[in-house]
C-alpha atoms as a PDB file:
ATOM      1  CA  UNK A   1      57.546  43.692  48.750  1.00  0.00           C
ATOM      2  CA  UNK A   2      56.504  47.641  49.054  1.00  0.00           C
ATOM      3  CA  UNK A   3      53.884  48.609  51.906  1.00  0.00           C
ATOM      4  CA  UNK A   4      50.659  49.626  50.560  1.00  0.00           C
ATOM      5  CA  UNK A   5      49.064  52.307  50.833  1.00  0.00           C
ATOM      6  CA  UNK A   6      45.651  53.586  51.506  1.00  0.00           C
ATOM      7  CA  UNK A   7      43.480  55.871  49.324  1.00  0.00           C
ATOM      8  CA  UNK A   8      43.690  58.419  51.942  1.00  0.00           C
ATOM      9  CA  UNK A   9      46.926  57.954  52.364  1.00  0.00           C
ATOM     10  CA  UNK A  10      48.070  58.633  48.956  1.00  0.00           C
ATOM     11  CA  UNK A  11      45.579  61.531  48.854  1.00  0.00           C
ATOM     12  CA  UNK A  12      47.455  63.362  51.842  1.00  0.00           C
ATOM     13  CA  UNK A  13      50.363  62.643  50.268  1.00  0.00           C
ATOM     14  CA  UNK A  14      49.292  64.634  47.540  1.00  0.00           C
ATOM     15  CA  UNK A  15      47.891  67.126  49.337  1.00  0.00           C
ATOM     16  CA  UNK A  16      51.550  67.519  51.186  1.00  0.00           C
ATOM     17  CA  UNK A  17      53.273  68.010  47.665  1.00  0.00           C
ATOM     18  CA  UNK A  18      50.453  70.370  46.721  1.00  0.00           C
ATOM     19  CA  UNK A  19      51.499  72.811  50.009  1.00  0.00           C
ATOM     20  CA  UNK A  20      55.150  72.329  49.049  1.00  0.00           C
ATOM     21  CA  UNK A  21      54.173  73.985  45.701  1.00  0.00           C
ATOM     22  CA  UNK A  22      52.030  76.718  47.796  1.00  0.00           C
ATOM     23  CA  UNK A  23      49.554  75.959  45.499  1.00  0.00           C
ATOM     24  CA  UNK A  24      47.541  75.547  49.065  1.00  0.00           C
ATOM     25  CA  UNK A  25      48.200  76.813  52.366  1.00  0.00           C
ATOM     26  CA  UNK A  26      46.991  73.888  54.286  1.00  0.00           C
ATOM     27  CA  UNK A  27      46.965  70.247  53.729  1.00  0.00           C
ATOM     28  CA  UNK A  28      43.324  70.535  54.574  1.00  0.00           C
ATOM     29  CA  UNK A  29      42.717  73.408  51.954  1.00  0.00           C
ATOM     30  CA  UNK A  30      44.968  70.395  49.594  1.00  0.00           C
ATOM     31  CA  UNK A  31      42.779  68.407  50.279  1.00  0.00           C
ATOM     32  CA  UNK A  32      39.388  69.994  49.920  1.00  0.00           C
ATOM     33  CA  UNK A  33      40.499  71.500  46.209  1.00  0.00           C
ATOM     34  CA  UNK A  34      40.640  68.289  45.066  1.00  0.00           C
ATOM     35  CA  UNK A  35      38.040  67.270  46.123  1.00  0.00           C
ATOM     36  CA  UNK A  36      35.802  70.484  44.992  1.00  0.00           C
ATOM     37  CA  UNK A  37      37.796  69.306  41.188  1.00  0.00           C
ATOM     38  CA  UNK A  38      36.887  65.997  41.303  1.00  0.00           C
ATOM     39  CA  UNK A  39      32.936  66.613  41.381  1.00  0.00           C
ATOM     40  CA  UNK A  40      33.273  69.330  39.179  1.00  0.00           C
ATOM     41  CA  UNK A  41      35.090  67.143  36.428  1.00  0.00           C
ATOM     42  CA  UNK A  42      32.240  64.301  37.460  1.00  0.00           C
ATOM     43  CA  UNK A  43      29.700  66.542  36.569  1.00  0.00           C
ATOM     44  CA  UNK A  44      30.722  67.862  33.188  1.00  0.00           C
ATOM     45  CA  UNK A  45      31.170  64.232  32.242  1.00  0.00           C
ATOM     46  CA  UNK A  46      27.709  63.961  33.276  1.00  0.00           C
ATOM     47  CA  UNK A  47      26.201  66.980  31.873  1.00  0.00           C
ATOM     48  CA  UNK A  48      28.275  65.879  28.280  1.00  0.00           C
ATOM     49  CA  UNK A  49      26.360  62.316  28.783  1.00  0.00           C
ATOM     50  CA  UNK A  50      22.924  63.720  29.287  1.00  0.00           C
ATOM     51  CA  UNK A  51      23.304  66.141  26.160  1.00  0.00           C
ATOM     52  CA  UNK A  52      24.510  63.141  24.017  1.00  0.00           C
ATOM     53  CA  UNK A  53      21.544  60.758  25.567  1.00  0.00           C
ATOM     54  CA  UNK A  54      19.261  64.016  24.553  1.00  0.00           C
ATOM     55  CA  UNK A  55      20.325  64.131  21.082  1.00  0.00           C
ATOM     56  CA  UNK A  56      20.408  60.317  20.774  1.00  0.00           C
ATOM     57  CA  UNK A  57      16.674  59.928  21.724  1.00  0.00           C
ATOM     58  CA  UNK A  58      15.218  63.342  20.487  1.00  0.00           C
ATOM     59  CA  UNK A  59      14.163  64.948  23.552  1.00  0.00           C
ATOM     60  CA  UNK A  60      15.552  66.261  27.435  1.00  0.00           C
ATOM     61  CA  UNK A  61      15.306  63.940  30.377  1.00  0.00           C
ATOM     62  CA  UNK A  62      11.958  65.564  31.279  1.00  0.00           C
ATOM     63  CA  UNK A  63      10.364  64.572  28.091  1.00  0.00           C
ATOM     64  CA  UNK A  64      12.240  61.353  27.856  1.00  0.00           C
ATOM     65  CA  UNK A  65      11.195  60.278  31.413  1.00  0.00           C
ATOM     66  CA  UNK A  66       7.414  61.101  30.905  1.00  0.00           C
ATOM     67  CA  UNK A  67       7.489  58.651  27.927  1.00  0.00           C
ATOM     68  CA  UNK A  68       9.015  55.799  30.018  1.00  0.00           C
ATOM     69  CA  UNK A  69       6.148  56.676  32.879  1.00  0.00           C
ATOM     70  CA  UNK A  70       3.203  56.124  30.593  1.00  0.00           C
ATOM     71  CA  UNK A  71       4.814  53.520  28.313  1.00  0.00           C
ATOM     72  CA  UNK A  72       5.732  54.995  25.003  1.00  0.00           C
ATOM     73  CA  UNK A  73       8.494  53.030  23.735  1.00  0.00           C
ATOM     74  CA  UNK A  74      11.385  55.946  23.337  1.00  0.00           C
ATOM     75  CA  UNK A  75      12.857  55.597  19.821  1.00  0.00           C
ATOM     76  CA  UNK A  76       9.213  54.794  17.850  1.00  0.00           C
ATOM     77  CA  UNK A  77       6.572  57.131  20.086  1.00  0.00           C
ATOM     78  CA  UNK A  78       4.401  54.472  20.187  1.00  0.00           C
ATOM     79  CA  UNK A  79       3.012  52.490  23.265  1.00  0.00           C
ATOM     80  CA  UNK A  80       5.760  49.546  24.239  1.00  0.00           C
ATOM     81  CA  UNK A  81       6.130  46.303  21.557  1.00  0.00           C
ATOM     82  CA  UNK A  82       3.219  43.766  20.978  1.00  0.00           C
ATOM     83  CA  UNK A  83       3.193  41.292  23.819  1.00  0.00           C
ATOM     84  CA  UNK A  84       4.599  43.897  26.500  1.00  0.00           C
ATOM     85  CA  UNK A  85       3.414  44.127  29.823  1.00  0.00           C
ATOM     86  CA  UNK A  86       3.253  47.714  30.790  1.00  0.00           C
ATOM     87  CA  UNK A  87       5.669  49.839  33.210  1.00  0.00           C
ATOM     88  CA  UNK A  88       5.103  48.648  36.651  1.00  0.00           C
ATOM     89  CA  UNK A  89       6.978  52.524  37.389  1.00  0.00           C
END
């Protein structure tokens, strides 16, 4: 059976191959580039959800927000569903 390794482990590994390349100068430069990538490419998945959440409900997170706060149900612009007990926000 192989040894495992750790997340950080496989990272530095990485990181190694990366300064083998000279794509970095440092193992610690490596390492901080991919890190500075991964939020970057968690963000723009973000930002792409929010625009599609936006178009789905017909308005920005400000707007969309503000209706949840005082209780107007999202999709009909109306206050909540008959029998609803309101936002305890």
């Amino acid at each position: 059976m192989s040894a495992m390794l750790s997340p950080a482990d496989v990272l530095t590994t990485i990181a190694r191959s990366l300064v083998a390349m000279q794509r970095y100068s440092t193992v610690e430069d490596a390492l901080n580039g991919m890190a500075v990538s991964e939020v970057r490419r968690k963000v723009t998945a973000y930002q792409r959800r929010i625009r599609a959440l936006e178009r789905k409900h017909g308005a920005d997170f400000e707007a969309f927000s503000t209706r949840l706060r005082v209780g107007l149900h999202p999709k009909r612009k109306t206050i909540g569903y008959p029998g609803d007990r309101p936002c305890a926000c």
